[in-house]
C-alpha atoms as a PDB file:
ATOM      1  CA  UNK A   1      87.952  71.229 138.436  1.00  0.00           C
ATOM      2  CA  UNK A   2      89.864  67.837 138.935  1.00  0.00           C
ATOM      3  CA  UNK A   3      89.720  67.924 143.045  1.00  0.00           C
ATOM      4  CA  UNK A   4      90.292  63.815 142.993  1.00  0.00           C
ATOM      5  CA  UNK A   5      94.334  64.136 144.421  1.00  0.00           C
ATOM      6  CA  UNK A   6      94.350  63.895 147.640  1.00  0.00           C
ATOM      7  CA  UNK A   7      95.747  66.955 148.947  1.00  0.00           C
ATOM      8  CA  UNK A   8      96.395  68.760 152.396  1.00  0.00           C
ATOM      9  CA  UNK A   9      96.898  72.189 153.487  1.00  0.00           C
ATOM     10  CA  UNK A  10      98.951  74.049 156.153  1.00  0.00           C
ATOM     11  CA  UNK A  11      98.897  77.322 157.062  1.00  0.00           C
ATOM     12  CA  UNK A  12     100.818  78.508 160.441  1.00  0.00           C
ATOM     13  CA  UNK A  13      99.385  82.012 160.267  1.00  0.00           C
ATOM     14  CA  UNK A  14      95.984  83.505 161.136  1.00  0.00           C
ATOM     15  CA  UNK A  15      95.675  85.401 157.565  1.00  0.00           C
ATOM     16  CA  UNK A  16      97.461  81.948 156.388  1.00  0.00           C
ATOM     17  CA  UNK A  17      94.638  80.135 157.988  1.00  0.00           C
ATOM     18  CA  UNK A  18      92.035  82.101 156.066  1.00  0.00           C
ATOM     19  CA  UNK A  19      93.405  81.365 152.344  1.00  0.00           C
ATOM     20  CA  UNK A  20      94.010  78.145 153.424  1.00  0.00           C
ATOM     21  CA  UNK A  21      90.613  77.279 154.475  1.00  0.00           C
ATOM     22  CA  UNK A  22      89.430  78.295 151.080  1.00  0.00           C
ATOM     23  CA  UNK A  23      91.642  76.669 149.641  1.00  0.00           C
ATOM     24  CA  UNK A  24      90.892  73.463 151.315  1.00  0.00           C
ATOM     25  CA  UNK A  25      87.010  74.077 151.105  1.00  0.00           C
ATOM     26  CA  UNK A  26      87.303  73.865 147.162  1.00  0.00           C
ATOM     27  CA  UNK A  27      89.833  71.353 146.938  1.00  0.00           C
ATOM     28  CA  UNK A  28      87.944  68.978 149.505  1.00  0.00           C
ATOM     29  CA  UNK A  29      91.085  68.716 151.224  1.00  0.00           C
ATOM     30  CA  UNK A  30      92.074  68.071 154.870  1.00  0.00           C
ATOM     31  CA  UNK A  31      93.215  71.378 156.493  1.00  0.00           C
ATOM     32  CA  UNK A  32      95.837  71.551 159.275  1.00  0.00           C
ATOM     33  CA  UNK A  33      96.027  74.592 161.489  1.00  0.00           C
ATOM     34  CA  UNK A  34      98.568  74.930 164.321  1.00  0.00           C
ATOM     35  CA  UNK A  35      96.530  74.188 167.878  1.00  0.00           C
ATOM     36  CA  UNK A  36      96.024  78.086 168.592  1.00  0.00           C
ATOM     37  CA  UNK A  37      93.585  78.354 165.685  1.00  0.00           C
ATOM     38  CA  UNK A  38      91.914  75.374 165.494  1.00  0.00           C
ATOM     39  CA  UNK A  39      88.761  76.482 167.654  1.00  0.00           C
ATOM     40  CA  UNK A  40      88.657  78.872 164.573  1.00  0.00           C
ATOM     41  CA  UNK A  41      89.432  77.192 162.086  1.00  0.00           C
ATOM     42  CA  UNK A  42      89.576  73.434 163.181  1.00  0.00           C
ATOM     43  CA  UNK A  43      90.177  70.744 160.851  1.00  0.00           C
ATOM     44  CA  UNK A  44      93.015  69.433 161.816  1.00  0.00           C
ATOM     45  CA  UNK A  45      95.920  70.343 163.827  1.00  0.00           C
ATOM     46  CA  UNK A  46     100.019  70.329 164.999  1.00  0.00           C
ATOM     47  CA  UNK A  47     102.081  71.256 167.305  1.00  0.00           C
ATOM     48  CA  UNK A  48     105.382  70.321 165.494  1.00  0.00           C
ATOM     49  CA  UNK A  49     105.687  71.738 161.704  1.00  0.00           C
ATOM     50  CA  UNK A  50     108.182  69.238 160.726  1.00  0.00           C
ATOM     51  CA  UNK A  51     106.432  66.364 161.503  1.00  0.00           C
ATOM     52  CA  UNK A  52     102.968  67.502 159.878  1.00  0.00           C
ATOM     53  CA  UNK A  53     104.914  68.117 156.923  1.00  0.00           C
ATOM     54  CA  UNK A  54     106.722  64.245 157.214  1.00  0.00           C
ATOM     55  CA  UNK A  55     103.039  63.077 157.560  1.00  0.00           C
ATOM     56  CA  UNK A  56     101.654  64.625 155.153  1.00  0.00           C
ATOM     57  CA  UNK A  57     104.138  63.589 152.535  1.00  0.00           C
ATOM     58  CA  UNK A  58     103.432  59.772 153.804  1.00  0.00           C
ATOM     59  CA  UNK A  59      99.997  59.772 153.465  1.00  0.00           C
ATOM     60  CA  UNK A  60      98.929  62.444 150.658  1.00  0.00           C
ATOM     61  CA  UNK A  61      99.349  62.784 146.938  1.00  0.00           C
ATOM     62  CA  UNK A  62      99.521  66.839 147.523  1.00  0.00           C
ATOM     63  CA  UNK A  63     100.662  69.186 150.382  1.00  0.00           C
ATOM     64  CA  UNK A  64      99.503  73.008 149.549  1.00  0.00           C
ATOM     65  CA  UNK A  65     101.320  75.213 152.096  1.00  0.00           C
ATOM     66  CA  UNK A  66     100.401  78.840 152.737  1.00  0.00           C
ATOM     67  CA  UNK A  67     103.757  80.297 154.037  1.00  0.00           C
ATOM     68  CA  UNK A  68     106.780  81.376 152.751  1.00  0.00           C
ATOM     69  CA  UNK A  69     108.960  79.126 150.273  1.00  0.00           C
ATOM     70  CA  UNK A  70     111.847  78.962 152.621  1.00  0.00           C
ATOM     71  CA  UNK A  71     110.104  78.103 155.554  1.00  0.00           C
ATOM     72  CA  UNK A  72     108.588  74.819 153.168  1.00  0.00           C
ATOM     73  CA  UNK A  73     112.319  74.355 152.004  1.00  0.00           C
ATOM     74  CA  UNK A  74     113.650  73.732 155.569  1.00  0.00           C
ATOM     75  CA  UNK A  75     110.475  71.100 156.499  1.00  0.00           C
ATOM     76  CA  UNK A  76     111.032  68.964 153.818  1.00  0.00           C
ATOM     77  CA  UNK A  77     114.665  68.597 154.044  1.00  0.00           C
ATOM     78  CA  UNK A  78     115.416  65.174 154.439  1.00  0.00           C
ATOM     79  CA  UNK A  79     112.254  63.970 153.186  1.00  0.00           C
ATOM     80  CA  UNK A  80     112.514  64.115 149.199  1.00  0.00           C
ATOM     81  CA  UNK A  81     112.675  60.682 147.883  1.00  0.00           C
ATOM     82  CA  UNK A  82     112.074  60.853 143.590  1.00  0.00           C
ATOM     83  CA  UNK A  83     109.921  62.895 141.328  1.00  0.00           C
ATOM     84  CA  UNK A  84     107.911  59.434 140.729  1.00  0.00           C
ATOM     85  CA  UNK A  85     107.095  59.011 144.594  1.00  0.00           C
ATOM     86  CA  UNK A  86     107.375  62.749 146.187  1.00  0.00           C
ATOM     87  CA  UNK A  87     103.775  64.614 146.617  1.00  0.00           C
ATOM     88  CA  UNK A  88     103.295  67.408 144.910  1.00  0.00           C
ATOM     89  CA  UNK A  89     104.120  70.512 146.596  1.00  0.00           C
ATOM     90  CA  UNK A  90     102.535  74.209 145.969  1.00  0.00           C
ATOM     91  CA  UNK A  91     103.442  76.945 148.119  1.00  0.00           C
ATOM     92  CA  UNK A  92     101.031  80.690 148.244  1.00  0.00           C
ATOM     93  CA  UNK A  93     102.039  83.422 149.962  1.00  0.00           C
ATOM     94  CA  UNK A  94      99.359  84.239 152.843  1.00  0.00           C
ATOM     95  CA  UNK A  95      97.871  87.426 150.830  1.00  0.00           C
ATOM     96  CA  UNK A  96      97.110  85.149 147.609  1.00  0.00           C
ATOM     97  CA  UNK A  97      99.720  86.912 145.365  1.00  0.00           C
ATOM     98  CA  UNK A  98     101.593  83.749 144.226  1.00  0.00           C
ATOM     99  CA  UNK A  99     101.139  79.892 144.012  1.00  0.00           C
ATOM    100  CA  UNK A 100     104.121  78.531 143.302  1.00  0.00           C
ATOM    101  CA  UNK A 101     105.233  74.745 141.392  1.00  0.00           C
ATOM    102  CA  UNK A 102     107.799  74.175 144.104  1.00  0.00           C
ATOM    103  CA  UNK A 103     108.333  70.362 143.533  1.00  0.00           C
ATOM    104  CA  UNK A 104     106.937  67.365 141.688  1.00  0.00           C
ATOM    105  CA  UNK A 105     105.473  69.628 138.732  1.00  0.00           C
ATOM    106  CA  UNK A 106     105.128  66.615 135.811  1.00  0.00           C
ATOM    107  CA  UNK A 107     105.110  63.488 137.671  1.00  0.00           C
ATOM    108  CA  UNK A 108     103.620  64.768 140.764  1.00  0.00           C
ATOM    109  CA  UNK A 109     100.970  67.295 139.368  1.00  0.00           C
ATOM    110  CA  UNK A 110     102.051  70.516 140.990  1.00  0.00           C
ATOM    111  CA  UNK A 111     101.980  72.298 137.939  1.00  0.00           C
ATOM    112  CA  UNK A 112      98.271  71.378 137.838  1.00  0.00           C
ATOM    113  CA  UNK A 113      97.724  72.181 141.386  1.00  0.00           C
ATOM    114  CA  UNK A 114      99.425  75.202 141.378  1.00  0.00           C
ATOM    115  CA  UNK A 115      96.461  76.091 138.596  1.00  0.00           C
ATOM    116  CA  UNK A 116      93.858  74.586 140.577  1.00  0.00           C
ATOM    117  CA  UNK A 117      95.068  77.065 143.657  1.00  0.00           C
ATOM    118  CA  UNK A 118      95.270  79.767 141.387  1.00  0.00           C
ATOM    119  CA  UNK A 119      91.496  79.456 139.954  1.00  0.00           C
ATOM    120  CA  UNK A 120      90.661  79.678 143.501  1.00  0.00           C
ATOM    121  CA  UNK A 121      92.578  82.387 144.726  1.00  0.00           C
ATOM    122  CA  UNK A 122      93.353  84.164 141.872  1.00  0.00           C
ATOM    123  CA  UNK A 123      97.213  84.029 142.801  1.00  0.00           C
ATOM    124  CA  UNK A 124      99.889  83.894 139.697  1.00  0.00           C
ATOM    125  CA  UNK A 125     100.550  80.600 139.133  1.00  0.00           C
ATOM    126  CA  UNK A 126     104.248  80.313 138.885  1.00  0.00           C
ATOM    127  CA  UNK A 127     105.486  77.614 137.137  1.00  0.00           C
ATOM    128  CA  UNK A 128     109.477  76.951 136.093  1.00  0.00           C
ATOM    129  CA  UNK A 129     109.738  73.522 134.549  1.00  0.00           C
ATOM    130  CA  UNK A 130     111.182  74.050 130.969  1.00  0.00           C
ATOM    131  CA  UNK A 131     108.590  72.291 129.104  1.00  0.00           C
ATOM    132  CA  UNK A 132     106.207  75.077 130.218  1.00  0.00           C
ATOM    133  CA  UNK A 133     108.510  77.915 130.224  1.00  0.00           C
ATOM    134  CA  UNK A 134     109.023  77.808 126.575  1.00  0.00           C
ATOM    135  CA  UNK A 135     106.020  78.359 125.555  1.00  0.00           C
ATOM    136  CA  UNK A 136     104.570  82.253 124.997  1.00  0.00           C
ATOM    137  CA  UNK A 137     101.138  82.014 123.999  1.00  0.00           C
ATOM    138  CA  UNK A 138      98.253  82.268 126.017  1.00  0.00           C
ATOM    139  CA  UNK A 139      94.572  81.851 124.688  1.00  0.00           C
ATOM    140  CA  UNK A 140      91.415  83.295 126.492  1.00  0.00           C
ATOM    141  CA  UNK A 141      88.125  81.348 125.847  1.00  0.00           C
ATOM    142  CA  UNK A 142      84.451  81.976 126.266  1.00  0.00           C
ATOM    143  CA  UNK A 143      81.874  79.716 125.348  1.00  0.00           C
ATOM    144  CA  UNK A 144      78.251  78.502 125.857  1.00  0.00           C
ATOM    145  CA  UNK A 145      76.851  76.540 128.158  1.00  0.00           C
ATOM    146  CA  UNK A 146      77.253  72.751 127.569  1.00  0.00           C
ATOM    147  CA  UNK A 147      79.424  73.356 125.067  1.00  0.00           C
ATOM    148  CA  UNK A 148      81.498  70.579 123.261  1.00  0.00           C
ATOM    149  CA  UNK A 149      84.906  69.598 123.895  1.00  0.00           C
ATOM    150  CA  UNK A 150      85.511  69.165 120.241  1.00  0.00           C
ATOM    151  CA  UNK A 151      83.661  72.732 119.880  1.00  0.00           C
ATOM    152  CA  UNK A 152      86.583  74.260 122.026  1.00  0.00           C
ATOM    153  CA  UNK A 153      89.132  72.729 120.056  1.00  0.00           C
ATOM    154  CA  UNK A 154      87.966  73.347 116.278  1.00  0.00           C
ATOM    155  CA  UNK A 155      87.597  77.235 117.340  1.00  0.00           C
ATOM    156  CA  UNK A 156      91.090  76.951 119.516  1.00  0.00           C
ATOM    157  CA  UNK A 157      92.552  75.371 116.168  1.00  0.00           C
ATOM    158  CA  UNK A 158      91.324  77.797 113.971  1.00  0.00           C
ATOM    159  CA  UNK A 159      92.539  80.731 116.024  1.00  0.00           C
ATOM    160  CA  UNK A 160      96.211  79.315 116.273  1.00  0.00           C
ATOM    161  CA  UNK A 161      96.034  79.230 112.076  1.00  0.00           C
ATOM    162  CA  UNK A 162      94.735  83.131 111.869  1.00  0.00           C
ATOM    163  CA  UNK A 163      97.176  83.922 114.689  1.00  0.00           C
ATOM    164  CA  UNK A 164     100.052  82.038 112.865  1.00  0.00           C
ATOM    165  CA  UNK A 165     100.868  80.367 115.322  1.00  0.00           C
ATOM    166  CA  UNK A 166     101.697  76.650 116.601  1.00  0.00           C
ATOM    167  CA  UNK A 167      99.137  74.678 118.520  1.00  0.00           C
ATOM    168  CA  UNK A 168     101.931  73.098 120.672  1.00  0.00           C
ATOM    169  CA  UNK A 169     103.186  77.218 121.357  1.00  0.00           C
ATOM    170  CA  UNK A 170     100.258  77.435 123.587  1.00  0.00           C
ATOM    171  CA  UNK A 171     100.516  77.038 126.783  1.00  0.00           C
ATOM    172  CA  UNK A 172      97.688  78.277 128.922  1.00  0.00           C
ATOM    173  CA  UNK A 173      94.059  79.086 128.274  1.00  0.00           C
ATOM    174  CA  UNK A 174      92.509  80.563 130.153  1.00  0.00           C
ATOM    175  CA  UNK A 175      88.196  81.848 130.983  1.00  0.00           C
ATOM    176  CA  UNK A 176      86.343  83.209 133.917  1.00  0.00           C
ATOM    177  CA  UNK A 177      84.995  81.945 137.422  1.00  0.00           C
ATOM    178  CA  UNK A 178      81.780  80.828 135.843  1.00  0.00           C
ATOM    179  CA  UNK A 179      83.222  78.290 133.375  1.00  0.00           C
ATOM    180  CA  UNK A 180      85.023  76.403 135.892  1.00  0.00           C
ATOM    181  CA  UNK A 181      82.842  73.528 135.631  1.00  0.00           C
ATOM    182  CA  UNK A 182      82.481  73.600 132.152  1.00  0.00           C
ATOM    183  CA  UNK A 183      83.508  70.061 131.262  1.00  0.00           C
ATOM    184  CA  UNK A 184      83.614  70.558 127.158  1.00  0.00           C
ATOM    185  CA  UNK A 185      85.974  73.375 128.104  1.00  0.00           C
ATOM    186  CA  UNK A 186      87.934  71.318 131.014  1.00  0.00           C
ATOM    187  CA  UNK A 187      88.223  68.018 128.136  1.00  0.00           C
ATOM    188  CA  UNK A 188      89.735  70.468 125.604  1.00  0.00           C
ATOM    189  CA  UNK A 189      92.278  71.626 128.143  1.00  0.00           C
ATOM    190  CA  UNK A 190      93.484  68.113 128.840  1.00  0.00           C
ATOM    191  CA  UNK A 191      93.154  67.158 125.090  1.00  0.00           C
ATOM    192  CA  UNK A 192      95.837  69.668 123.859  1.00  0.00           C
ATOM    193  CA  UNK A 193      97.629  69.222 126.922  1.00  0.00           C
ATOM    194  CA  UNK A 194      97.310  72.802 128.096  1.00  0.00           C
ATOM    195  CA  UNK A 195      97.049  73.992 131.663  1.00  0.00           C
ATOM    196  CA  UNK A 196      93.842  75.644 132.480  1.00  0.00           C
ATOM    197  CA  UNK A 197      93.075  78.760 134.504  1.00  0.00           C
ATOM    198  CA  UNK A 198      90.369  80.407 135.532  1.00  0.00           C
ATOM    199  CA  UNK A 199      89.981  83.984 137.234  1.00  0.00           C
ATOM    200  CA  UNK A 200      87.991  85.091 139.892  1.00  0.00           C
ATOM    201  CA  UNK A 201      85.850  88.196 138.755  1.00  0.00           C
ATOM    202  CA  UNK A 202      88.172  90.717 141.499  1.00  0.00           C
ATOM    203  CA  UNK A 203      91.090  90.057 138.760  1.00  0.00           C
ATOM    204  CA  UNK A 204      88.811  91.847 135.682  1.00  0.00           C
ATOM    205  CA  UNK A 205      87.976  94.683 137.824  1.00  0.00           C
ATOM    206  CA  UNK A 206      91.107  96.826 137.251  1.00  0.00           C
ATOM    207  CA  UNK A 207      92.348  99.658 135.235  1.00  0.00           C
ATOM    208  CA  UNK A 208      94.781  98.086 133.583  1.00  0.00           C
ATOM    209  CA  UNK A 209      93.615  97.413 130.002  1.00  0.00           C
ATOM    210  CA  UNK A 210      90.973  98.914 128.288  1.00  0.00           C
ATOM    211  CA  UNK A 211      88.523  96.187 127.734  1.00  0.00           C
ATOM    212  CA  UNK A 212      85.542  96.795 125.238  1.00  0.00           C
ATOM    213  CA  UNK A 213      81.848  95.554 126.837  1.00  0.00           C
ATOM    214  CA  UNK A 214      80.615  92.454 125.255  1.00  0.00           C
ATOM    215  CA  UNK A 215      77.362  90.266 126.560  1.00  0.00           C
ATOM    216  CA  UNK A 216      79.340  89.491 129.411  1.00  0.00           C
ATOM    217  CA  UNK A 217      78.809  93.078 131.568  1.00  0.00           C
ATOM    218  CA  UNK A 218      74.818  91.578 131.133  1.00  0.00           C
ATOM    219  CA  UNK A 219      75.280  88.096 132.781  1.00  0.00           C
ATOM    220  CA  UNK A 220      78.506  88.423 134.540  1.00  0.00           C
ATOM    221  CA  UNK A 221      78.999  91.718 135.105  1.00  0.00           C
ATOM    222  CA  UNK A 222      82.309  92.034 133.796  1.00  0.00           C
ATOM    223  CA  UNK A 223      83.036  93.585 130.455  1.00  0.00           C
ATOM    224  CA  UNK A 224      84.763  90.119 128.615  1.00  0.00           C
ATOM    225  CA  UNK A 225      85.791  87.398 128.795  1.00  0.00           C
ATOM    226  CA  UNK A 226      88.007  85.948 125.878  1.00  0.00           C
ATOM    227  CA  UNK A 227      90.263  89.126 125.845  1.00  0.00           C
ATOM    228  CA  UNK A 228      90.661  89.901 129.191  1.00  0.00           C
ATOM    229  CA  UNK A 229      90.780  86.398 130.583  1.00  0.00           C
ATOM    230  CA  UNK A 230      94.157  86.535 128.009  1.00  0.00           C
ATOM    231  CA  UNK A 231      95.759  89.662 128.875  1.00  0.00           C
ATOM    232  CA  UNK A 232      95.587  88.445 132.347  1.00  0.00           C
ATOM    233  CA  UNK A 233      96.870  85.162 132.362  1.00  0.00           C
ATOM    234  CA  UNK A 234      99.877  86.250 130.623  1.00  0.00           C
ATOM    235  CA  UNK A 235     103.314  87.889 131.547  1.00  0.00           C
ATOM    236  CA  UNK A 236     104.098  91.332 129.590  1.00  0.00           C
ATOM    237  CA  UNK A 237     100.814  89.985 126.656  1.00  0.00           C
ATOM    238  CA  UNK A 238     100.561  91.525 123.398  1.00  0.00           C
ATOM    239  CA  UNK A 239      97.290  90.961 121.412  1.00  0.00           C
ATOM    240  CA  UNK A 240      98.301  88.364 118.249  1.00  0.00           C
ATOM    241  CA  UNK A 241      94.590  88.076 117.780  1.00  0.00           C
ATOM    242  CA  UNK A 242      91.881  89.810 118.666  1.00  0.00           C
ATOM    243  CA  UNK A 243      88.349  88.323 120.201  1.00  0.00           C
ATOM    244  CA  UNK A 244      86.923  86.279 117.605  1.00  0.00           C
ATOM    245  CA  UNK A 245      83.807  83.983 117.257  1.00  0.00           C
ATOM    246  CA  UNK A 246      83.942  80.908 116.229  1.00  0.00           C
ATOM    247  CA  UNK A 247      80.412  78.116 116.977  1.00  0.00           C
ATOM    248  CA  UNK A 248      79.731  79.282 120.521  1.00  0.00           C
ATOM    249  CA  UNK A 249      83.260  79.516 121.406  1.00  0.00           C
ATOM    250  CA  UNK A 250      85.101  83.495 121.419  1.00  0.00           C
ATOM    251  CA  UNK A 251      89.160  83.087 121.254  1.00  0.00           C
ATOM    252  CA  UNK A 252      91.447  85.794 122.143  1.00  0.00           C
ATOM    253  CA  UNK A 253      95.531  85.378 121.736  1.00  0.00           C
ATOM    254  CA  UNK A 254      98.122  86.923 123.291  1.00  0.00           C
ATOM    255  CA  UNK A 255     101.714  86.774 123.218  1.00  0.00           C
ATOM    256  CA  UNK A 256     103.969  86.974 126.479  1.00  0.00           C
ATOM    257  CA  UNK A 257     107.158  89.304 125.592  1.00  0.00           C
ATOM    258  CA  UNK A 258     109.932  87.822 127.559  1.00  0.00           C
ATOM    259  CA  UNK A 259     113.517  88.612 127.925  1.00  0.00           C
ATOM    260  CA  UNK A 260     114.020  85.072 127.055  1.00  0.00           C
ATOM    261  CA  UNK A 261     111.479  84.163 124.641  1.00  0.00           C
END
């Protein structure tokens, strides 16, 4: 994972302060608690919300907050400047169920941050800016170890042609936990200028889809990776193509069936 922005976090909630310090653990980011919880959960703390949230958007490429939108909406008033200057800002509900792009999401990187939270907590990233919004395909990848970048991308290319589909249609792809340090897999991301998510193993452990067993259940005790790491990145999927192996790289495709799309 890129971790090189330099981000903070606030929480102002004891189950708020819990994400958050995982959050901030795996981002390496500075973490700042209101003073009741800091014997806790010390890193750093406030007394006055408004003016952590004015500091932080002085001194930090990224503010992550763990409360609710409107609360973040109300701090920042007053202190939005441009998209080329303003941090970017992602905000997760306390229970991990959303991180949201709330501002900054091209310039600023919250798009990518929001994705960043999300492979941590295994929150929805929700994302709004057009760009992203118009585009319905999401592919699931598993791969080798030390795989290549240019691996990732011949077998992500050659999916896209059996799936009929266009490479620029694709907007996430998406793997599992293990791979998040898998830098041919990370490069290929960036390449096609995708966003890249990966799930924490509690998201494959549902009832949701029948997934078939593949090596996977041996070494990671889940039963795939390509296919399911698709179905559950995406909004409302429907399989356009089915696992397939390519060099040491497995594709799956899905389509998201929107109202919209």
């Amino acid at each position: 994972m890129n971790t090189e922005k330099k981000v903070a976090v606030i929480a102002i909630t004891k189950k708020g302060c819990i994400l958050g310090r995982l959050i901030s653990l795996q981002l390496k980011a500075d973490f700042f608690v209101p003073e009741k919880f800091f014997p806790e959960f010390g890193d750093k703390s406030f007394d006055s919300l408004k003016e952590v949230f004015a500091h932080c958007f002085s001194y930090y490429e990224g503010v992550v907050a763990v409360m609710a939108q409107g609360i973040v909406s109300r701090m920042i008033d007053g202190l939005l400047k441009d998209k080329f200057s303003d941090p970017a800002v992602v905000v997760c509900d306390e229970v991990g169920r959303f991180a949201i792009s709330m501002l900054s999401g091209h310039e600023g990187g919250a798009n990518e941050l929001t994705f960043l939270v999300s492979s941590i907590t295994g929150a929805e990233p929700v994302i709004t800016t057009a760009s992203e919004a118009n585009k319905i395909y999401v592919a699931g990848v598993g791969c080798r170890k030390g795989v290549s970048k240019e691996k990732v991308i011949d077998a992500i290319k050659e999916a896209a042609k059996l799936a009929n589909i266009n490479l620029s249609d694709l907007r996430v792809i998406a793997s599992c936990w293990h791979k998040i340090n898998e830098e041919g897999l990370l490069e290929a991301a960036e390449e096609l200028g995708c966003y890249i998510r990966f799930l924490p193993k509690h998201l494959y452990e549902n009832d949701l889809y029948n997934f078939k067993e593949s090596s996977a259940n041996k070494y990671l005790g889940i039963k795939g990776v390509a296919e399911p790491s698709a179905l559950l990145s995406a909004r409302n999927p429907e399989l356009v193509l089915r696992k397939t192996i390519f060099d040491k790289v497995t594709v799956a495709i899905v389509k998201e069936r929107l109202i919209n799309g």
